[in-house]
Protein backbone atom coordinates (compact mmCIF):
# COMPACT_ATOMS: atom_id res chain seq x y z
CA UNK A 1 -0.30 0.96 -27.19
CA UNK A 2 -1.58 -0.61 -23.86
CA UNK A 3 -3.69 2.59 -22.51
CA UNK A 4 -5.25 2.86 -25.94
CA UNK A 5 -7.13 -0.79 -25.44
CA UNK A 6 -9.56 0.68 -22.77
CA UNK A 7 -9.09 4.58 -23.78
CA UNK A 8 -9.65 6.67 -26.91
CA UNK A 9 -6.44 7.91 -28.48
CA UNK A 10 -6.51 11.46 -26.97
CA UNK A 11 -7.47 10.36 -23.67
CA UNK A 12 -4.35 7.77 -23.69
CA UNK A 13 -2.12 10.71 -24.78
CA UNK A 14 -3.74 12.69 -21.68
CA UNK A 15 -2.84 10.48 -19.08
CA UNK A 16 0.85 9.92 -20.20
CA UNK A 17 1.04 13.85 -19.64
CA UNK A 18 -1.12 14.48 -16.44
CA UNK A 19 -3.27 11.97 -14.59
CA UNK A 20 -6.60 12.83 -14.33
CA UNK A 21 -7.98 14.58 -11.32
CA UNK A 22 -11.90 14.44 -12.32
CA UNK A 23 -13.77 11.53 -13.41
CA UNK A 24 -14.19 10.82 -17.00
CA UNK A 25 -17.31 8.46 -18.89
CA UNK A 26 -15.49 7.41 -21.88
CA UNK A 27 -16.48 4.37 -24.70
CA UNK A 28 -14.54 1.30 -24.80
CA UNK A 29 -12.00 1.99 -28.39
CA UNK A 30 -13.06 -0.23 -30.87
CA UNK A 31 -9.38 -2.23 -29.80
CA UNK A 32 -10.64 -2.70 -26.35
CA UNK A 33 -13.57 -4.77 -27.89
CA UNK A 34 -11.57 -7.42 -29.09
CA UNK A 35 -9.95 -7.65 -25.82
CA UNK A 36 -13.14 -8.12 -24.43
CA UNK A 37 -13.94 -10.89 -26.59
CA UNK A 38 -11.11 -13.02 -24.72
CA UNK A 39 -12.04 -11.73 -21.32
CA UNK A 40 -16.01 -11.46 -21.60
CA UNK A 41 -18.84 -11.64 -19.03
CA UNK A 42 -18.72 -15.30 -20.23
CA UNK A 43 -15.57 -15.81 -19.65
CA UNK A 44 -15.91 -14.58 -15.83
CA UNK A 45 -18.82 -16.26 -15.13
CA UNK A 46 -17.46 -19.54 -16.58
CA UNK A 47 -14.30 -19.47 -14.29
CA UNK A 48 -17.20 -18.68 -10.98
CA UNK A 49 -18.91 -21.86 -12.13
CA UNK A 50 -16.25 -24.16 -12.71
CA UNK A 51 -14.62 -23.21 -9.77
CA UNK A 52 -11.48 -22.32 -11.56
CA UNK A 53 -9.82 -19.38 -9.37
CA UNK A 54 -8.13 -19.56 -6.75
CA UNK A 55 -10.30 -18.73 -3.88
CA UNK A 56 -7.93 -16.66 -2.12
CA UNK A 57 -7.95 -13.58 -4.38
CA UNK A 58 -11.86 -14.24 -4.20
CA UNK A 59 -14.22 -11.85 -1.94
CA UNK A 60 -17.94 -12.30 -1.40
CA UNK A 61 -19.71 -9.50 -0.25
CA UNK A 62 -23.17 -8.18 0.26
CA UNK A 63 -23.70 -4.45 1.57
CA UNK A 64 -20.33 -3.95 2.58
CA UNK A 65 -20.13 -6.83 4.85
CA UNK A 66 -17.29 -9.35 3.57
CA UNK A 67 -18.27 -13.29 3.80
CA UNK A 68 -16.09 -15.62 5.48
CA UNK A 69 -14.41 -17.73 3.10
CA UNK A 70 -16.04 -20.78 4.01
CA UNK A 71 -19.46 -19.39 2.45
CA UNK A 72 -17.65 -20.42 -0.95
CA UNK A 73 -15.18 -23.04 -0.61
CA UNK A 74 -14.58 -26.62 0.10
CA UNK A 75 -11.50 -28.19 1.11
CA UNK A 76 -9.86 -24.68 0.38
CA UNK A 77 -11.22 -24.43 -2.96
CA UNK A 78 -13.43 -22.64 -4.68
CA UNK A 79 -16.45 -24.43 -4.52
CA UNK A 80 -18.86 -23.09 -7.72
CA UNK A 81 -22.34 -24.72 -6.09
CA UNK A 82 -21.75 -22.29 -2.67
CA UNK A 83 -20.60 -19.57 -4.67
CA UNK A 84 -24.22 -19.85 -7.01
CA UNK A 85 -26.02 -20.10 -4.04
CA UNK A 86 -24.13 -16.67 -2.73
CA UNK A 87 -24.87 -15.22 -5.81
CA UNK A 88 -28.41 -15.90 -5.77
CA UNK A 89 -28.80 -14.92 -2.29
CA UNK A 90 -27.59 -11.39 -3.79
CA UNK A 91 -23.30 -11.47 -3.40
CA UNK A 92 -21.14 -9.59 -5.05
CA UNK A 93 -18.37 -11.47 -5.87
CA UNK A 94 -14.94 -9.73 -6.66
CA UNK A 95 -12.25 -11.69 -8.17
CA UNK A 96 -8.94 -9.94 -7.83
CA UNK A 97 -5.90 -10.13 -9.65
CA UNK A 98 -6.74 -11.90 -12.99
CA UNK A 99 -3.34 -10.73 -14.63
CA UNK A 100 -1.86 -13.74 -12.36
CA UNK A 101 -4.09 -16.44 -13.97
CA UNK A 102 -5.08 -15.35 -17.42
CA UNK A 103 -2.05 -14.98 -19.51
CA UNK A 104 -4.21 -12.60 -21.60
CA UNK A 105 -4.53 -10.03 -18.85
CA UNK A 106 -0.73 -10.40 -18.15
CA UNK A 107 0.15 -9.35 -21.43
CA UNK A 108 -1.65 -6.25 -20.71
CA UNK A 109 -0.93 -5.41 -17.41
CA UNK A 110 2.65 -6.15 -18.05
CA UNK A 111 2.45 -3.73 -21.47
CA UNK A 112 0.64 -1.01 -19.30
CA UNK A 113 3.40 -1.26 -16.79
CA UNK A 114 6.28 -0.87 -19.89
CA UNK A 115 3.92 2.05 -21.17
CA UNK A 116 3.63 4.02 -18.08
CA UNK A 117 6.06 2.76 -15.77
CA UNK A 118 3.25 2.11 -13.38
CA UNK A 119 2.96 -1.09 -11.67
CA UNK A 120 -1.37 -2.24 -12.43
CA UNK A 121 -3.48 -5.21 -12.01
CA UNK A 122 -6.90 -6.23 -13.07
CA UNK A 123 -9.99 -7.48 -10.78
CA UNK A 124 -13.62 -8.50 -11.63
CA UNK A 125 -16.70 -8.02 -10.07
CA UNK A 126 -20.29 -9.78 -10.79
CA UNK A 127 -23.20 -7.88 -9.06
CA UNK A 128 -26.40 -9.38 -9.37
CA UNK A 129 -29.51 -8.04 -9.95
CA UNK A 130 -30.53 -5.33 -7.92
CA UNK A 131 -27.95 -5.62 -5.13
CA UNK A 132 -24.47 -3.64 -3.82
CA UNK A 133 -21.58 -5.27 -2.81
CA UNK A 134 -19.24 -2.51 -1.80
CA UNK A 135 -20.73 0.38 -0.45
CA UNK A 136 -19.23 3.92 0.06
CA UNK A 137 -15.35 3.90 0.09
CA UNK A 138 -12.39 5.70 -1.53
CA UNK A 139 -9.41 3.92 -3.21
CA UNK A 140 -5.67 4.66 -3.00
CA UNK A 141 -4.92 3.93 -6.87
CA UNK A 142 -6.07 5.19 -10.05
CA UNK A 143 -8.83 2.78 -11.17
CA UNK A 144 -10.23 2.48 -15.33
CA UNK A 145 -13.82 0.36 -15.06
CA UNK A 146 -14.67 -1.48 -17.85
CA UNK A 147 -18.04 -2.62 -18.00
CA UNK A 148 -18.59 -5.93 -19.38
CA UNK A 149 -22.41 -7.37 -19.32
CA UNK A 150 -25.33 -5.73 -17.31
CA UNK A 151 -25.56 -2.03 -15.74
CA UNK A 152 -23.63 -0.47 -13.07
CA UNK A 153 -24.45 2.79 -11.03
CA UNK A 154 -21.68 5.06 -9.73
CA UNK A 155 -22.51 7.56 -7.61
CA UNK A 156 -19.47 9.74 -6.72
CA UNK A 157 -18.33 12.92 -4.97
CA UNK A 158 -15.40 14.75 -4.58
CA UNK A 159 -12.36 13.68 -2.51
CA UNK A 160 -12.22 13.90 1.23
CA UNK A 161 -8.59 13.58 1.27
CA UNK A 162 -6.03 14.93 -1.23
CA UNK A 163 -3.65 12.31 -2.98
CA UNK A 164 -4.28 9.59 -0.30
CA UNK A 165 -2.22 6.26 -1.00
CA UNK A 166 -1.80 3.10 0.69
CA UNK A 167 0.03 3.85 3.69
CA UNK A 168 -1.71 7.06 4.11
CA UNK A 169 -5.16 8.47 4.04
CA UNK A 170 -7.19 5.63 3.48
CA UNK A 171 -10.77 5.09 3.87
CA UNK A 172 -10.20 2.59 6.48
CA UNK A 173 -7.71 5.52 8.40
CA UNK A 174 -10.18 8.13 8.15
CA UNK A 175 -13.72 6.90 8.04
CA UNK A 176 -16.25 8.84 9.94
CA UNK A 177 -19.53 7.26 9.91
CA UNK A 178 -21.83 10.49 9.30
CA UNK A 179 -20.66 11.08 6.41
CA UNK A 180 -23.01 8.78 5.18
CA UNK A 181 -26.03 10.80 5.94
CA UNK A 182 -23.74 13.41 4.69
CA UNK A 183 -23.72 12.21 0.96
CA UNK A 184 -26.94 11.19 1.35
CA UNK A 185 -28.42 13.92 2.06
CA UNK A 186 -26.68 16.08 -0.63
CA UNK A 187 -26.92 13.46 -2.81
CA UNK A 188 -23.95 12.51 -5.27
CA UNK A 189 -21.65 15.30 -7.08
CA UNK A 190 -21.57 12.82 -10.18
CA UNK A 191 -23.36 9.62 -11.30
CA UNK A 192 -22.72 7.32 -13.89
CA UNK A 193 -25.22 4.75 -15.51
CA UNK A 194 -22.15 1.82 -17.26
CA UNK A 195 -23.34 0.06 -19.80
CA UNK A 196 -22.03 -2.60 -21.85
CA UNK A 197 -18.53 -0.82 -23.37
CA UNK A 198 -18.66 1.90 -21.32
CA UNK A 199 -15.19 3.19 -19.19
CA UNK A 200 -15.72 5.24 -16.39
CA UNK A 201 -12.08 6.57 -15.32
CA UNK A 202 -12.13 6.82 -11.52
CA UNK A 203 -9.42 9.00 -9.88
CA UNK A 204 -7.62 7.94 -6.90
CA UNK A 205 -9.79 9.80 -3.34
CA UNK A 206 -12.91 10.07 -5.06
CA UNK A 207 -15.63 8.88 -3.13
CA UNK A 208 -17.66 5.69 -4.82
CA UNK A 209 -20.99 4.26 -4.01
CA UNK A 210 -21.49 1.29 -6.75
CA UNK A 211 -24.42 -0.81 -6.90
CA UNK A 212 -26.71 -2.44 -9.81
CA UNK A 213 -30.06 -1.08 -9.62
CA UNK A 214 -31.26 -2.94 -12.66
CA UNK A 215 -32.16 -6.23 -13.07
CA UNK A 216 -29.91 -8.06 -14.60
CA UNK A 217 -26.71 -9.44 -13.78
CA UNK A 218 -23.93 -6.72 -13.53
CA UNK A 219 -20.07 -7.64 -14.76
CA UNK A 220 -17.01 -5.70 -15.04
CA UNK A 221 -13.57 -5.45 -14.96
CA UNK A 222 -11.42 -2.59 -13.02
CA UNK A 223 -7.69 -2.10 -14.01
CA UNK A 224 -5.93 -0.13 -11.12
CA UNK A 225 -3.10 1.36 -11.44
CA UNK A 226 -0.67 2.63 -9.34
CA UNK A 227 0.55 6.35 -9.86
CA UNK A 228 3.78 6.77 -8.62
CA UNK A 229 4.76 9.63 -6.54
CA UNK A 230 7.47 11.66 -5.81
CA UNK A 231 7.50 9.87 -2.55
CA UNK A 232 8.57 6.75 -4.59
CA UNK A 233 11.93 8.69 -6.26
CA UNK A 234 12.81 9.58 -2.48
CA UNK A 235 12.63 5.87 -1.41
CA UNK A 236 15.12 5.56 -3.98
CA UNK A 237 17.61 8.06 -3.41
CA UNK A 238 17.51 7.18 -0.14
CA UNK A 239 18.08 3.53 -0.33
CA UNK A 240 21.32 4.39 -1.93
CA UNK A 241 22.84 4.90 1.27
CA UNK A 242 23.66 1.26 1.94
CA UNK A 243 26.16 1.48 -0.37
CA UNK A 244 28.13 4.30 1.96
CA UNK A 245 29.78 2.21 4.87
CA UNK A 246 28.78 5.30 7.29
CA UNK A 247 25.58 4.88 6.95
CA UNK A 248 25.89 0.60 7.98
CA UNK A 249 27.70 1.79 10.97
CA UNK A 250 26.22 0.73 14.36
CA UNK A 251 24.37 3.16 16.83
CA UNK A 252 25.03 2.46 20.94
CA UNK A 253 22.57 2.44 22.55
CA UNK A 254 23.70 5.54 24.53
CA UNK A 255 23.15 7.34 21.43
CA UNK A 256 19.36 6.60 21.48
CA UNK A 257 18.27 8.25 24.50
CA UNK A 258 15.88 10.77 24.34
CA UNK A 259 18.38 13.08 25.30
CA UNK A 260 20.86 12.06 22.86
CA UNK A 261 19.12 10.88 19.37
CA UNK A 262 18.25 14.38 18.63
CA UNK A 263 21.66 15.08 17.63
CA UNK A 264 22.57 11.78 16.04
CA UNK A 265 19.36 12.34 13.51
CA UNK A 266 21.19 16.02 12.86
CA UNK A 267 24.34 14.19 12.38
CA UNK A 268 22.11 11.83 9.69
CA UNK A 269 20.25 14.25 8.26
CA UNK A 270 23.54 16.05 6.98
CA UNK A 271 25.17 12.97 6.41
CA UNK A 272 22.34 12.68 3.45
CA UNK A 273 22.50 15.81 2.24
CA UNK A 274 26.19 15.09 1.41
CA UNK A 275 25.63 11.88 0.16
CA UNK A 276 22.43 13.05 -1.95
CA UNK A 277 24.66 16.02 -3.09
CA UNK A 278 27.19 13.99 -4.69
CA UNK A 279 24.96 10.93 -5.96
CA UNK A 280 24.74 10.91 -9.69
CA UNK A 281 21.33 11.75 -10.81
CA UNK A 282 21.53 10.40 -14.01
CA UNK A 283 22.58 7.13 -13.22
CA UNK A 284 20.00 6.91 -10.50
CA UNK A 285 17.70 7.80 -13.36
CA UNK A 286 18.29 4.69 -15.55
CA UNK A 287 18.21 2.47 -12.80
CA UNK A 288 14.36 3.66 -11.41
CA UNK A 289 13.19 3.23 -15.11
CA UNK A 290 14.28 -0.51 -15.02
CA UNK A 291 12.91 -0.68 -12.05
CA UNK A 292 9.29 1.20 -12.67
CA UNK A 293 9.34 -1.11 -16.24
CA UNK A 294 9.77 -4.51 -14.13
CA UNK A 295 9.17 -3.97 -10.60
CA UNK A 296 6.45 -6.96 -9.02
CA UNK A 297 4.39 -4.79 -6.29
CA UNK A 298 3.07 -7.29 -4.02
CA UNK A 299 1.33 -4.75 -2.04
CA UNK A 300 -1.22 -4.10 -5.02
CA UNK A 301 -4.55 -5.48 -2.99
């Protein structure tokens, strides 16, 4: 099974049951190793230097400050001699989405989608020696970090908001700037030392601080995946309405006045109840699994 490439067994059995709430060090199951014999550190680096990506799911950062693509391309492409100099100037470079350009990482994303019914992709990120690229932050998705060549430090601590996602609690949303000093001060909850084969299993609001403190070059891979919610059945049921003419009736605009759309959204409101009421469930049920098996999220970023 798909999971079971970058988790043990029991862990992989775990997460079809519950999610994880708490991060989780883990070693790379012996499967997982031959997958990272096609995608290797080599592999990644090889694609930075022959300047086969496409540069724009490519970010270059240094300290949290994001480079203007022009610091690595030419004639909008990649261009590997700027992106070595980057590097060696102390860059992180992230290169996002490999699922859409390795057919090796499609097979798995697409397997851990038909596994889970969770839509995922796959990024990579080379760190060199002694440097940070991204510096404290929270993400919206669950993320499993494989780590591929070098040594990574994670220092983490505990969620400042509960369940956030992407339209909704984000770092970006909420940031205040002391907490810095904050987590500074009290210094990190947890922190993880990756290695070579190590997975650390990252759950969605924890806060990160990664950076390689050693002094070699640092590469790995992070599959994200996207949980869904019960947010995402409600979409659903929801969108079902189109099918009900009342609901493609038009409002006048008389009937959006702030005096008068408080009773129209009653009218609506029961209007779904009825139709939710009578929907069949089951039916609804078949349709979301084809959809959660083959749906394309383009908003995975």
């Amino acid at each position: 099974m798909p999971l079971e490439l970058l988790l043990d067994s029991q862990a992989a059995e775990e997460f079809m049951h519950a999610w994880p709430d708490t991060p989780q060090l883990l070693m790379l199951p012996a499967d997982g190793r031959a997958l990272t014999r096609v995608i290797s550190a080599n592999t990644i680096i090889d694609m930075l230097d022959s300047g086969c990506f496409p540069p724009a799911d490519v970010n270059v950062v240094k300290n949290d400050t994001v480079r203007h693509p022009r610091l690595f391309t030419s004639a909008d492409r990649l261009d590997p001699v700027k992106l070595r100099q980057a590097r060696d100037r102390g860059h992180t470079v992230q290169m996002r989405h490999l699922e859409r350009w390795l057919p090796a990482m499609a097979t798995v994303t697409r397997s851990i989608q038909r596994q889970t019914g969770c839509t995922n992709y796959v990024s990579a990120f080379v760190t060199p020696a002694g440097q940070q690229g991204l510096g404290h932050h929270w993400d919206q998705y669950l993320s499993i970090v494989v780590q591929l060549a070098g040594t990574k430090t994670w220092d983490l601590w505990k969620p400042k908001a509960a369940q956030p996602t992407r339209a909704h609690l984000t770092t970006v949303e909420l940031w205040q700037d002391q907490w810095i000093e904050e987590w500074n001060g009290s210094g990190p909850g947890m922190s993880f030392d990756l290695s070579p084969h190590q997975v650390l299993v990252l759950p969605r609001g924890w806060i990160h601080n990664p950076y390689n403190k050693d002094t070699t070059e640092s590469v790995h891979l992070t599959f994200v995946i996207k949980e869904r919610t019960p947010l995402w059945i409600a979409e659903h049921l929801t969108a079902t309405v189109i099918n009900d003419p009342a609901f493609r009736q038009s409002i006048p605009p008389s009937d959006l006045t702030p005096e008068a759309i408080a009773s129209r959204v009653e009218q609506t409101r029961e209007m779904l109840i009825q139709h939710l009421s009578a929907l069949d469930t089951h039916e609804l049920a078949r349709v979301l699994r084809s959809v959660a098996d083959a749906e394309v999220d383009l908003d995975l970023v």
